[in-house]
N, C-alpha and C. Protein backbone atom coordinates (compact mmCIF):
# COMPACT_ATOMS: atom_id res chain seq x y z
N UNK A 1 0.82 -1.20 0.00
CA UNK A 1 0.00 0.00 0.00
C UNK A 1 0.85 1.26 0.00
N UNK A 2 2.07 1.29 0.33
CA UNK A 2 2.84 2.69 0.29
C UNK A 2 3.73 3.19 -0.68
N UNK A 3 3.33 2.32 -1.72
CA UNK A 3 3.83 3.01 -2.82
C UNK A 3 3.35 3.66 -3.34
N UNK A 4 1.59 2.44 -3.83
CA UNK A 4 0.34 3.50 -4.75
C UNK A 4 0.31 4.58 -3.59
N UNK A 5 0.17 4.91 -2.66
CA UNK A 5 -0.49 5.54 -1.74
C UNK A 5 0.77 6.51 -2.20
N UNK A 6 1.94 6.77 -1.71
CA UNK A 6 2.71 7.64 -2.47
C UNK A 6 2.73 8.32 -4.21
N UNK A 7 2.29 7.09 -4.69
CA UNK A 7 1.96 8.12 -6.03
C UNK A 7 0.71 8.81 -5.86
N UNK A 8 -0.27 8.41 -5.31
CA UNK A 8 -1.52 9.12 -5.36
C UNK A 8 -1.21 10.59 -4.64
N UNK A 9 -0.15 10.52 -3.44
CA UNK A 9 0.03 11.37 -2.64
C UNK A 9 0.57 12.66 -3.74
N UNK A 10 1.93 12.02 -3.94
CA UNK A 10 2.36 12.93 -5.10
C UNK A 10 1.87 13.78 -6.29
N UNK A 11 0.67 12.82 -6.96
CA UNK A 11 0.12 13.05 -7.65
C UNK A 11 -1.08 14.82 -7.31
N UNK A 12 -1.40 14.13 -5.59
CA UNK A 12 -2.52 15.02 -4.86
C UNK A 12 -1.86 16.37 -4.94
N UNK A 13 -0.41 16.73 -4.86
CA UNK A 13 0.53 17.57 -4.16
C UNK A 13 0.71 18.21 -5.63
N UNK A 14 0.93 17.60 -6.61
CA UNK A 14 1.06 18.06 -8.09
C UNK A 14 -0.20 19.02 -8.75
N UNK A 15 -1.34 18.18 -8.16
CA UNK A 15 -2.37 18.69 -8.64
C UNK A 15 -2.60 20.20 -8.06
N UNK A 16 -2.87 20.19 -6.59
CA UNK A 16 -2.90 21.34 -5.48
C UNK A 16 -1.68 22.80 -6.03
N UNK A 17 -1.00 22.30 -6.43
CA UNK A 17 0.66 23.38 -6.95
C UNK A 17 -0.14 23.97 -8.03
N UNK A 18 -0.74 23.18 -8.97
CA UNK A 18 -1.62 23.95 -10.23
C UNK A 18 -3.04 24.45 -9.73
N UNK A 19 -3.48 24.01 -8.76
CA UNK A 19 -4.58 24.60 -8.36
C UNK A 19 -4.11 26.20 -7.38
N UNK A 20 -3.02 25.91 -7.09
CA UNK A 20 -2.68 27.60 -7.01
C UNK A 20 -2.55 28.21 -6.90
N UNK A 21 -1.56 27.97 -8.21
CA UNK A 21 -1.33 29.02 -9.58
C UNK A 21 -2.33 29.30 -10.03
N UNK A 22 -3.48 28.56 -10.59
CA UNK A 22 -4.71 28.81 -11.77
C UNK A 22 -5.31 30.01 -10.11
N UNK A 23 -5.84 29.50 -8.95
CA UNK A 23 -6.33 30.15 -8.65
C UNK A 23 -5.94 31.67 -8.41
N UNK A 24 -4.67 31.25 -7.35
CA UNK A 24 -3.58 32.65 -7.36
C UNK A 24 -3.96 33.76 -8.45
N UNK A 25 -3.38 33.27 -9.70
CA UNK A 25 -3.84 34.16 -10.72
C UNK A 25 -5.03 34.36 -11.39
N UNK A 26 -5.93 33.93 -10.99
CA UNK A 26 -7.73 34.11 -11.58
C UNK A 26 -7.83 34.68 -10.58
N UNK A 27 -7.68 35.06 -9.41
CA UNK A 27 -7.71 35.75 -7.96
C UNK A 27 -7.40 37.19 -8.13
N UNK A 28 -6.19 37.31 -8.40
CA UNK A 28 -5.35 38.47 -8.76
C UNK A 28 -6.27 39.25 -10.02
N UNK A 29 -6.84 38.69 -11.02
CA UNK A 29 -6.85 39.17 -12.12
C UNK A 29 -8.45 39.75 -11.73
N UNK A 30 -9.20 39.21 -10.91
CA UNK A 30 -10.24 39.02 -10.69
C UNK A 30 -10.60 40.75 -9.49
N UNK A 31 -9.46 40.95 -8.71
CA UNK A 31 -9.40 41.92 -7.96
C UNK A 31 -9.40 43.02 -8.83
N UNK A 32 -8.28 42.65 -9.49
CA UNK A 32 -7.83 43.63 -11.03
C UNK A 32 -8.69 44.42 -11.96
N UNK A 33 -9.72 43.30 -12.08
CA UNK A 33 -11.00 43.93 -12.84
C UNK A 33 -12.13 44.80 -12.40
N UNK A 34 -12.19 44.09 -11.08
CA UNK A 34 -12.81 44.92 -10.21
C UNK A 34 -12.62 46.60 -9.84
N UNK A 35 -11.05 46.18 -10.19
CA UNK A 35 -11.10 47.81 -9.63
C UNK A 35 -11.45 48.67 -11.13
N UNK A 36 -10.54 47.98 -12.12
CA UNK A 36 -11.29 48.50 -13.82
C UNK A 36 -12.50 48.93 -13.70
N UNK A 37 -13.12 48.41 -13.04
CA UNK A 37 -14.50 48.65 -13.10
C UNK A 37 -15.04 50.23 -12.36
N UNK A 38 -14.16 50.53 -11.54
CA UNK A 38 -14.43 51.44 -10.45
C UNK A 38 -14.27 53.28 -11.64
N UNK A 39 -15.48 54.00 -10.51
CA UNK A 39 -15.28 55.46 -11.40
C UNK A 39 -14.25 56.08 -11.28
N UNK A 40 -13.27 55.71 -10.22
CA UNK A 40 -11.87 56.42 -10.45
C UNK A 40 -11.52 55.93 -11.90
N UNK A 41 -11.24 54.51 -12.32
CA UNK A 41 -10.51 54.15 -13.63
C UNK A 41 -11.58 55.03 -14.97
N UNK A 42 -12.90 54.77 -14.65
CA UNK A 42 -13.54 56.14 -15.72
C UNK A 42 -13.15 57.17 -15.94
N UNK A 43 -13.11 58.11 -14.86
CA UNK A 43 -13.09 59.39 -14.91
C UNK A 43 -11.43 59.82 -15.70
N UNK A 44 -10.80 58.86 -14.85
CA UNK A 44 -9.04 59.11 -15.31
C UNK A 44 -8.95 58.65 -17.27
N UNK A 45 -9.91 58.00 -17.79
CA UNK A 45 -10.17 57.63 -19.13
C UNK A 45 -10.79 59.21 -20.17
N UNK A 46 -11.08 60.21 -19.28
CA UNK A 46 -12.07 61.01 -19.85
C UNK A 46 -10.61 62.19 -19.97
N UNK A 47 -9.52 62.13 -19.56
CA UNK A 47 -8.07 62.71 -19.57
C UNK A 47 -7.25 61.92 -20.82
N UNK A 48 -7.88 61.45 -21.53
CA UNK A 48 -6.81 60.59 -22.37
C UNK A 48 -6.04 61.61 -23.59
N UNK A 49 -5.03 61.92 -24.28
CA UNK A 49 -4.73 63.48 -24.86
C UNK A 49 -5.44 62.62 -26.27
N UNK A 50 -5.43 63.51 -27.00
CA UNK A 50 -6.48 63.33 -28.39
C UNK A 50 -5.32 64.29 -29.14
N UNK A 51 -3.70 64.61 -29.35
CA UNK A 51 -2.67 65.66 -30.21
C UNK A 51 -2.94 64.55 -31.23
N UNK A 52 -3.53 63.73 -31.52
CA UNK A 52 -2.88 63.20 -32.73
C UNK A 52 -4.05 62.12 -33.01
N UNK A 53 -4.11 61.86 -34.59
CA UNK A 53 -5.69 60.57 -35.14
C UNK A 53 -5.25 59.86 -34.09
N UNK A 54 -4.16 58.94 -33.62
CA UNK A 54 -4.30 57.85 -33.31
C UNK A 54 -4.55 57.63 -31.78
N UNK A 55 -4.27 58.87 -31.01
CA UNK A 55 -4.62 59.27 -29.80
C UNK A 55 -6.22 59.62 -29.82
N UNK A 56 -6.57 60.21 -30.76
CA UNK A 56 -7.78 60.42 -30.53
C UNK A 56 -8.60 59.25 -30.77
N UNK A 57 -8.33 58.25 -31.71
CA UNK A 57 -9.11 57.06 -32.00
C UNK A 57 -8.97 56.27 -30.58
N UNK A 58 -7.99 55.79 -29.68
CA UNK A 58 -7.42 55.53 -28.10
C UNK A 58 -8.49 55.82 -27.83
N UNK A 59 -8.41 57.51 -27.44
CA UNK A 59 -9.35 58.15 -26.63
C UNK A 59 -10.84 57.80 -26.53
N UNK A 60 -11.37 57.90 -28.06
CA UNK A 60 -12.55 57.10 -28.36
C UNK A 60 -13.14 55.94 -28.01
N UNK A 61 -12.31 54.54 -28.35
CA UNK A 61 -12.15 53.89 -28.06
C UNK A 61 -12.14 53.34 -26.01
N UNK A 62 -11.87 54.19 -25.56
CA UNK A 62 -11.61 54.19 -24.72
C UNK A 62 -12.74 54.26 -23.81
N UNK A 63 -13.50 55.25 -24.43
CA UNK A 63 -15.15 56.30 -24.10
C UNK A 63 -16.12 54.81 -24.55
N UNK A 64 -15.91 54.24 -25.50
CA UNK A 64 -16.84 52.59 -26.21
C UNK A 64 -16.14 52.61 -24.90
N UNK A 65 -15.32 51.92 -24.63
CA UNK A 65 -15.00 50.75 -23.44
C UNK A 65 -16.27 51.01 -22.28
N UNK A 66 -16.21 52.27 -21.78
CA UNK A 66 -16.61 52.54 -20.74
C UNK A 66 -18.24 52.49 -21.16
N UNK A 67 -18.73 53.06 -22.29
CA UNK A 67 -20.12 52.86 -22.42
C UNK A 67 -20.76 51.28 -22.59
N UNK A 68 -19.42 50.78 -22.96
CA UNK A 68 -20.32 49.05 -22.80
C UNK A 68 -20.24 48.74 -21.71
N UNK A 69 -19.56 48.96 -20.75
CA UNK A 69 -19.27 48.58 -18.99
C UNK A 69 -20.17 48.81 -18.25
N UNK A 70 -21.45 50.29 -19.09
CA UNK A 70 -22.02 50.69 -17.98
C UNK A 70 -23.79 49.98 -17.35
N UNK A 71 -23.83 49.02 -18.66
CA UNK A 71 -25.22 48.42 -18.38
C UNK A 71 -25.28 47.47 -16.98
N UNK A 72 -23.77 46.84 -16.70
CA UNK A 72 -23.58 46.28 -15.47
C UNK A 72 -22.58 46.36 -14.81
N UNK A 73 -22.17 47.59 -14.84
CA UNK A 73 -20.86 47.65 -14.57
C UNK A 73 -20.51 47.14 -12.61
N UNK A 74 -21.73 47.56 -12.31
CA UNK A 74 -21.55 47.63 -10.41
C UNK A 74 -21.84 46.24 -10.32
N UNK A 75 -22.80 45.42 -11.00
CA UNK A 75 -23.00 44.41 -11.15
C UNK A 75 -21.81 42.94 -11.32
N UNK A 76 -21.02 43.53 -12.45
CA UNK A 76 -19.92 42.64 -12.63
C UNK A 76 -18.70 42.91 -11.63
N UNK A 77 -18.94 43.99 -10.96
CA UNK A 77 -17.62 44.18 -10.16
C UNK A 77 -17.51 43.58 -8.95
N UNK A 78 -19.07 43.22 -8.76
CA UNK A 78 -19.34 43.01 -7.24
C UNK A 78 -19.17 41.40 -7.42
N UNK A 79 -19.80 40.76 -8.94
CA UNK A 79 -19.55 39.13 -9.28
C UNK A 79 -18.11 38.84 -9.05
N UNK A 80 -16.92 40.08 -9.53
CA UNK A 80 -15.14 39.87 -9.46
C UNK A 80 -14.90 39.53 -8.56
N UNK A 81 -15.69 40.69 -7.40
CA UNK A 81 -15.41 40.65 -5.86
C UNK A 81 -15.74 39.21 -4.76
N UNK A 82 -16.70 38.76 -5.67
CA UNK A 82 -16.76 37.38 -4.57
C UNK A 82 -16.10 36.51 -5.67
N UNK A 83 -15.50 36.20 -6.73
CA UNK A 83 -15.13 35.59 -7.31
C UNK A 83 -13.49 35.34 -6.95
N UNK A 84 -13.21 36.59 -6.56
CA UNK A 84 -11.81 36.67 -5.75
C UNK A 84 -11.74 36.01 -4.34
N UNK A 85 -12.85 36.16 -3.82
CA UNK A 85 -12.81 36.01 -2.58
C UNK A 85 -12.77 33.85 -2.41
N UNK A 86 -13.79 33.61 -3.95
CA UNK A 86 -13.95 31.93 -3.69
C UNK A 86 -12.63 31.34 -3.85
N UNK A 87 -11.60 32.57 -5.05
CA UNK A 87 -10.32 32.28 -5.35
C UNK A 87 -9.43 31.82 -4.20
N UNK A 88 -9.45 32.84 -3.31
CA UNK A 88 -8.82 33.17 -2.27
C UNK A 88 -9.05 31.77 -1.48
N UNK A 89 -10.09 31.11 -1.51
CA UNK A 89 -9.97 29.95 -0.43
C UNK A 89 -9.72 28.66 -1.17
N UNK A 90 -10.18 28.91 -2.58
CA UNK A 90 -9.37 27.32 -3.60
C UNK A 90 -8.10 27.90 -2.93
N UNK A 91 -7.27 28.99 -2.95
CA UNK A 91 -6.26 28.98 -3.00
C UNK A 91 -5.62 28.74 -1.18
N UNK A 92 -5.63 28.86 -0.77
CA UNK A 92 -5.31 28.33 0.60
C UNK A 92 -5.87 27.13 0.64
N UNK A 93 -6.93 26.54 0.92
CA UNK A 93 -7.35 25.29 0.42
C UNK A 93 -6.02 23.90 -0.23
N UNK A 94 -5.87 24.22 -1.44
CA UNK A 94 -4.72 23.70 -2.00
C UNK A 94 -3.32 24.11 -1.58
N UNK A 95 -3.32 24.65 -0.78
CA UNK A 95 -2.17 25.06 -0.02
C UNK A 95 -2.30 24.11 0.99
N UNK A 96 -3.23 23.54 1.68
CA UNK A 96 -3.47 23.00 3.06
C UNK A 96 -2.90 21.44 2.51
N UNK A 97 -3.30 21.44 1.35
CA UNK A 97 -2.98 19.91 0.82
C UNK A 97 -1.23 19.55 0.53
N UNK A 98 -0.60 20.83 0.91
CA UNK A 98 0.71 20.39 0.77
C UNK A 98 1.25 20.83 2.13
N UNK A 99 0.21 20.98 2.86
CA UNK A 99 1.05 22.13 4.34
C UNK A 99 -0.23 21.56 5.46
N UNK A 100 -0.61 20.46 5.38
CA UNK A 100 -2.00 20.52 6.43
C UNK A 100 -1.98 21.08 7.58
N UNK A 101 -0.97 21.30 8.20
CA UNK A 101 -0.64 21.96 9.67
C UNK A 101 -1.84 21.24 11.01
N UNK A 102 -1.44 19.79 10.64
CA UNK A 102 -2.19 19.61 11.56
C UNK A 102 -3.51 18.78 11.07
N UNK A 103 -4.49 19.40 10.59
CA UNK A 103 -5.88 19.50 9.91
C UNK A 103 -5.68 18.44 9.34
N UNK A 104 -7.15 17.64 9.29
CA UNK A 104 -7.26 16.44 8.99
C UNK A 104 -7.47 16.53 7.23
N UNK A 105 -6.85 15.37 6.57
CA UNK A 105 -7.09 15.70 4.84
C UNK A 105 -8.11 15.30 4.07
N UNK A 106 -9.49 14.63 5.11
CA UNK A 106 -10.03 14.48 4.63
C UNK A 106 -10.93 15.58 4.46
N UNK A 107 -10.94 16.75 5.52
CA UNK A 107 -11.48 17.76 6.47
C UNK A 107 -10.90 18.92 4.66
N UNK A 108 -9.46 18.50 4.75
CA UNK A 108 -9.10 19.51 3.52
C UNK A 108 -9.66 19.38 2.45
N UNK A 109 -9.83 18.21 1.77
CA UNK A 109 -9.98 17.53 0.57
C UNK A 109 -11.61 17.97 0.40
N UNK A 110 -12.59 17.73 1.27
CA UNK A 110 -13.94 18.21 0.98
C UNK A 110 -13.96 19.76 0.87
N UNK A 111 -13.03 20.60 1.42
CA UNK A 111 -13.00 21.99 1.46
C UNK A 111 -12.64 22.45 0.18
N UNK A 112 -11.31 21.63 -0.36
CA UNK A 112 -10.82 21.89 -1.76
C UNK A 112 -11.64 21.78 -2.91
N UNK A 113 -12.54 20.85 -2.56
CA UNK A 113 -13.49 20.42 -3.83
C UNK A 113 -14.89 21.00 -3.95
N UNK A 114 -14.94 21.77 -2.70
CA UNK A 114 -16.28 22.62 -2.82
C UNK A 114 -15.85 23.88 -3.21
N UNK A 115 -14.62 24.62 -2.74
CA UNK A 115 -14.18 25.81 -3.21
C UNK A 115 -13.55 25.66 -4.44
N UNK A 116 -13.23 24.65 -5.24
CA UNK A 116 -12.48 24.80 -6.67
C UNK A 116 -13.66 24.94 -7.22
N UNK A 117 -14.83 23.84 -6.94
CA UNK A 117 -16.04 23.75 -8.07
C UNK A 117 -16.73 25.29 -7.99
N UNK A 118 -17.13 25.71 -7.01
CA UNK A 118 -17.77 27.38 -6.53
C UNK A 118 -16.92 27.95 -7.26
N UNK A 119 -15.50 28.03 -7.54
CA UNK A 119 -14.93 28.94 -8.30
C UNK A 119 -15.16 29.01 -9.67
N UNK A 120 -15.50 27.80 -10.45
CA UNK A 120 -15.68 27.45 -11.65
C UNK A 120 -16.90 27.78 -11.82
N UNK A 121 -17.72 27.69 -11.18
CA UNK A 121 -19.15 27.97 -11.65
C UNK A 121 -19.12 29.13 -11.10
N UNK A 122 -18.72 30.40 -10.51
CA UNK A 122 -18.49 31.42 -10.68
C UNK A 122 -17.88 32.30 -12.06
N UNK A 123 -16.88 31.35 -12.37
CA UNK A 123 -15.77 31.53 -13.25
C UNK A 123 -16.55 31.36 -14.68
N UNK A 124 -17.51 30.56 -14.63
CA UNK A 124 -18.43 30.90 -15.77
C UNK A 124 -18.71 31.81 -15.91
N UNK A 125 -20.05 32.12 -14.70
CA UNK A 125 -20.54 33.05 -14.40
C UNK A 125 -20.14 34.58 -15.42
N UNK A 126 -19.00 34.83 -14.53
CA UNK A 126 -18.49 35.71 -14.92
C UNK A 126 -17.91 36.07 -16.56
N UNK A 127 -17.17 34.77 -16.78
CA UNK A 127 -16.69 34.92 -18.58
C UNK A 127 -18.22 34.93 -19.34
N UNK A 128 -19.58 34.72 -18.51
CA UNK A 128 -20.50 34.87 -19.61
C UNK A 128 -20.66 36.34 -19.71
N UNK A 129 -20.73 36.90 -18.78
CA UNK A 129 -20.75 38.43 -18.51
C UNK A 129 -19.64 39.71 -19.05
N UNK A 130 -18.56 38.74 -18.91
CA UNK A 130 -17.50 39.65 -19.76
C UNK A 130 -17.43 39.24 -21.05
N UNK A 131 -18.13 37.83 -21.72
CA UNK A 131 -18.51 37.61 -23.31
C UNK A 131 -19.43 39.01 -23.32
N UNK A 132 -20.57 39.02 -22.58
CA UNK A 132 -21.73 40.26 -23.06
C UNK A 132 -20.78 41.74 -23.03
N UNK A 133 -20.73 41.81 -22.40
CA UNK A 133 -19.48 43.12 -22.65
C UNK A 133 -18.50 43.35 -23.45
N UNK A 134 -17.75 42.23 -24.30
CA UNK A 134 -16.86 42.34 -24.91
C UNK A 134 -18.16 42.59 -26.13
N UNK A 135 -18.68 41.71 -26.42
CA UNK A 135 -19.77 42.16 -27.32
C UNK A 135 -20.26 43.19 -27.81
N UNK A 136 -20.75 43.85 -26.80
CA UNK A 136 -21.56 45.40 -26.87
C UNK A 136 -20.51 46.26 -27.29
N UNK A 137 -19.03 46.76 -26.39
CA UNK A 137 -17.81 46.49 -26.90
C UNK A 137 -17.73 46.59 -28.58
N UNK A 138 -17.69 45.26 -29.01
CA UNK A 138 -17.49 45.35 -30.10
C UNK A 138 -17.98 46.25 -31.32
N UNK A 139 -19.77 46.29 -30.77
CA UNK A 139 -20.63 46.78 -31.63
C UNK A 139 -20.39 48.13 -31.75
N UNK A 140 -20.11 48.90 -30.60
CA UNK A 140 -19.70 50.52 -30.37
C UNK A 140 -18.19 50.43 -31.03
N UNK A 141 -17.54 50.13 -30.86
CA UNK A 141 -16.15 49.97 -31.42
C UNK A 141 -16.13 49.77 -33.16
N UNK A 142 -16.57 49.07 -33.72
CA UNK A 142 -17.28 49.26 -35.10
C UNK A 142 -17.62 50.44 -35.54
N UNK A 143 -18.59 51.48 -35.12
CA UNK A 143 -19.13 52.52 -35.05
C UNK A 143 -17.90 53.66 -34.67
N UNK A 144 -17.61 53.17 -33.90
CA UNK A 144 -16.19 54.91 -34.33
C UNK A 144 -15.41 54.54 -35.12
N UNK A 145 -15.05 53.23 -35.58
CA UNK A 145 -14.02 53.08 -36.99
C UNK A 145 -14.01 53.18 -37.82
N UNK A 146 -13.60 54.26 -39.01
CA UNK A 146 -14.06 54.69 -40.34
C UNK A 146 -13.93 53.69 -40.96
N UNK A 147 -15.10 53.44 -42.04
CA UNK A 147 -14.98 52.14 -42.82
C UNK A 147 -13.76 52.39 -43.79
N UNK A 148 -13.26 51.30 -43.88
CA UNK A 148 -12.26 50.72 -44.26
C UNK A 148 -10.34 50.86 -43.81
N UNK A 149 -11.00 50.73 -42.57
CA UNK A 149 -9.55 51.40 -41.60
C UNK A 149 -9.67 49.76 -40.97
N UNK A 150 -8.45 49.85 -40.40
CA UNK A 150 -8.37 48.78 -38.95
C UNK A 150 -7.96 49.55 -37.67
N UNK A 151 -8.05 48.79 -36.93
CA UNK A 151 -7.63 49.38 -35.80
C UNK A 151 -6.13 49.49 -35.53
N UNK A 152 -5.59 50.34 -34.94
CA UNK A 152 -4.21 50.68 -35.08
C UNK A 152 -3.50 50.00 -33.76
N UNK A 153 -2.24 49.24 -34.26
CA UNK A 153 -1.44 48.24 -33.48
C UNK A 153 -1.09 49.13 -32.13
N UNK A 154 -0.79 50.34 -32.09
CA UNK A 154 -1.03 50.89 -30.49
C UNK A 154 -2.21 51.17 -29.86
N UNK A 155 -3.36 50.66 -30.16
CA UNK A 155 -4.15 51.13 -29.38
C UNK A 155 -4.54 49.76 -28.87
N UNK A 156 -3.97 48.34 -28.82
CA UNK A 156 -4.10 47.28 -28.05
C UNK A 156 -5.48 46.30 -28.78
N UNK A 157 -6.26 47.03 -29.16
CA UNK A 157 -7.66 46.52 -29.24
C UNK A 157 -8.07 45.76 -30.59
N UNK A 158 -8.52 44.87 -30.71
CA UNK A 158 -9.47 43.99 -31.23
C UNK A 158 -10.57 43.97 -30.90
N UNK A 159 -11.67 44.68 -31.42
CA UNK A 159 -12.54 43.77 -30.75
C UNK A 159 -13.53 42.85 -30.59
N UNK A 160 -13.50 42.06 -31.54
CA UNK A 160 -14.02 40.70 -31.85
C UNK A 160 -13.13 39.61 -31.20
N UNK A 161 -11.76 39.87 -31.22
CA UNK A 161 -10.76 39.70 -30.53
C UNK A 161 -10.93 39.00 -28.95
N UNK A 162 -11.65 40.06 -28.54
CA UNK A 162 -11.85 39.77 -27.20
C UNK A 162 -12.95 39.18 -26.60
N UNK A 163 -13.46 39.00 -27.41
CA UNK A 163 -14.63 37.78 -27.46
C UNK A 163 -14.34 36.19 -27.27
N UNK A 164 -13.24 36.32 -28.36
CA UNK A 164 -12.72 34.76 -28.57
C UNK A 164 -11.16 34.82 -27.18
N UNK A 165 -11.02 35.76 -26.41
CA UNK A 165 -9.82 36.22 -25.35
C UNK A 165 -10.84 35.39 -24.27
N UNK A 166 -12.44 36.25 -24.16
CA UNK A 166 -13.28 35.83 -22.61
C UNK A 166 -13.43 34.30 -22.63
N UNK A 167 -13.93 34.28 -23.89
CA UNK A 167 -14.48 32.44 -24.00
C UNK A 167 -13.68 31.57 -23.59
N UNK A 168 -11.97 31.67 -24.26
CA UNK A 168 -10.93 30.82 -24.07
C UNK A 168 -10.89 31.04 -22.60
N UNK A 169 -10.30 32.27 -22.07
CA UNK A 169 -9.98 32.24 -20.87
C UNK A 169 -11.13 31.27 -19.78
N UNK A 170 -12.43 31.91 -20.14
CA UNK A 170 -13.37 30.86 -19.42
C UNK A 170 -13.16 29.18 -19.23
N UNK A 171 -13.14 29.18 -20.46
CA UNK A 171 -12.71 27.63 -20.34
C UNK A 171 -11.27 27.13 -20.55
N UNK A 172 -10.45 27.85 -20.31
CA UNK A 172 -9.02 27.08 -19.67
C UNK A 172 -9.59 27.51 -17.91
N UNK A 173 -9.69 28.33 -17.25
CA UNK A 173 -9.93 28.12 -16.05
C UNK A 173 -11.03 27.67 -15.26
N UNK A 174 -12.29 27.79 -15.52
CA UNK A 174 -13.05 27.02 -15.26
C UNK A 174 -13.27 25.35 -15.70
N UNK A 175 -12.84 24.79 -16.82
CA UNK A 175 -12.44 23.88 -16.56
C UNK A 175 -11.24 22.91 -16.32
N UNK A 176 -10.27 23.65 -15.51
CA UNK A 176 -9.66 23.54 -14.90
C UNK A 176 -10.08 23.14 -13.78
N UNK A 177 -10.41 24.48 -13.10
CA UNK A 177 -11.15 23.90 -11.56
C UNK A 177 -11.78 22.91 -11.57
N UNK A 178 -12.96 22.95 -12.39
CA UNK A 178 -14.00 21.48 -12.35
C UNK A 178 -13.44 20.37 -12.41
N UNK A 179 -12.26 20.05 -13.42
CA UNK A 179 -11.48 18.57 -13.14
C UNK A 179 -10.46 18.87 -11.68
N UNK A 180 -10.00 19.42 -11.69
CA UNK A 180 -9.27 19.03 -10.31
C UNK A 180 -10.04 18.98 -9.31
N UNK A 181 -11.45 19.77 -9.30
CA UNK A 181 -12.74 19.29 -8.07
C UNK A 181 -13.04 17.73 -8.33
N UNK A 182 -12.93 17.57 -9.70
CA UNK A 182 -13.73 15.84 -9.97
C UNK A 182 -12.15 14.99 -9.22
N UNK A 183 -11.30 15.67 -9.49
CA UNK A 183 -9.53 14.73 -8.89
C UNK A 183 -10.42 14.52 -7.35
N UNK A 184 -10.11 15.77 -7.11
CA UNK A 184 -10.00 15.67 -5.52
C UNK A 184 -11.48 14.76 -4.96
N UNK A 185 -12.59 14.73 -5.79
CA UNK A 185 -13.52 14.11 -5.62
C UNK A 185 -13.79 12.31 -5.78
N UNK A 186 -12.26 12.00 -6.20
CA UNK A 186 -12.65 10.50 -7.11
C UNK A 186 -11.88 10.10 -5.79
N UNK A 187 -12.07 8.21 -5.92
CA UNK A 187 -12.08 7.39 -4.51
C UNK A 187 -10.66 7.27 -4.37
N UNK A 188 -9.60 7.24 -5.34
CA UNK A 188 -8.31 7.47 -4.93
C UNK A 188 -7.76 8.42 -3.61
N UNK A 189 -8.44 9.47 -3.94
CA UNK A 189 -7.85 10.40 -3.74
C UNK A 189 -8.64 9.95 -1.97
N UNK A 190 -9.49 9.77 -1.92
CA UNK A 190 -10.35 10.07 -0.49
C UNK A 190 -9.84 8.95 0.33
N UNK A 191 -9.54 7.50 -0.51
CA UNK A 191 -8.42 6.45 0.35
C UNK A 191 -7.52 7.04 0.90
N UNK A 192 -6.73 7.85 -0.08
CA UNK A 192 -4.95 8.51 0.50
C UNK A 192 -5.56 9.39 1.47
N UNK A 193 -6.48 10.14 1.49
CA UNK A 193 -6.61 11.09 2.54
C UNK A 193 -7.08 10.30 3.57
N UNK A 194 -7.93 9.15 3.61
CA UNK A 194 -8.48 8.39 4.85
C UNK A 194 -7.12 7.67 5.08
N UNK A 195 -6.24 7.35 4.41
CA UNK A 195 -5.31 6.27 4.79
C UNK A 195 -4.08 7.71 5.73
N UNK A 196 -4.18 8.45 5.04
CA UNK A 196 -2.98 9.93 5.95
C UNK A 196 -3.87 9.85 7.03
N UNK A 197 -5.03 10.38 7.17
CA UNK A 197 -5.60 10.90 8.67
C UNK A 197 -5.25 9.75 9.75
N UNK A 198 -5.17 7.98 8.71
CA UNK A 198 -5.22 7.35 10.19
C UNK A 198 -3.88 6.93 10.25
N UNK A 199 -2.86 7.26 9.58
CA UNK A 199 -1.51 7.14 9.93
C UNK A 199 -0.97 7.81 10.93
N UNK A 200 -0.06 7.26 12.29
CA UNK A 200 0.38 7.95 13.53
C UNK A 200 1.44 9.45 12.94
N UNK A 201 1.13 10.14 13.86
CA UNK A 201 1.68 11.35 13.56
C UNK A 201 2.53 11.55 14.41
């Protein structure tokens, strides 16, 4: 038994290291947006200099950003805000699985797999909401671009672009979480943790 039980272990410890990172940084990015969202980052957008077409197209551009933000904007910031917060405990969570301090792993293992899955179905949540925004987005963004122009390589933006940016991102991290919730959920994994809790310490 202490070998499989060591690979499973290893395996548990491998998994938890990518759970995070993915969370760590969907956490971070998630605070990040939130604050994007806030009327300080507006107002400081309404200062953008316009000396030149391509500054002024920026500038424009800039004014779309904020008018597609505003149908939910308090709405999606407040979804970031607990979305960070579910981050925040996948992410300690999977920390516990390489650091239990004590704490029983089976005690961890049900904690890990309710906070990875809550994150993912948050993590939808949310990429459906920033699909609708990149959207609207797009449609205003169309509309200040003189036909038959593109958009200019300094001003960052695509924006159809960022449509196919929300979707991907959605589903590299949300299903992410969901399989490492189904890991931490399958009978391997709940043996090694019943077989650690009753090993002498």
């Amino acid at each position: 038994m202490t070998a499989p039980r060591s690979v499973v272990g290893s395996q548990a410890r491998a998994v938890a290291i990518v759970c995070m990172l993915m969370s760590g940084i969907s956490g971070a990015a998630s605070v990040s947006g939130a604050v994007g969202l806030s009327d300080v980052v507006t107002r400081s957008n309404e200062s953008l200099p316009r000396d030149t077409p391509t500054a002024e197209l920026i500038a424009r551009l800039a004014e779309a950003h904020d008018r597609a933000a505003q149908p939910d904007r308090h709405a999606r910031a407040a979804l970031l805000v607990v979305l960070a917060i579910s981050m925040f405990f996948t992410f300690v969570s999977a920390g516990r699985v390489l650091r239990p301090a004590g704490l029983p792993r089976e005690g961890i293992r049900r904690l890990l797999c309710g906070a990875a899955l809550t994150s993912a179905i948050l993590r939808t949540v949310t990429g459906g909401a920033d699909a609708a925004f990149a959207l609207r987005f797009a449609r205003l963004a169309a509309q200040i671009l003189p036909a038959g122009e593109r958009f200019p390589a300094a001003s960052g933006v695509t924006p159809m672009l960022t449509v196919g940016i929300s979707v991907a991102q959605t589903v590299l991290v949300a299903g992410s979480l969901a399989i490492i919730a189904q890991y931490f959920r399958s009978a391997r994994v709940k043996a090694w943790a019943a077989l650690q809790d009753e090993a002498p310490r």
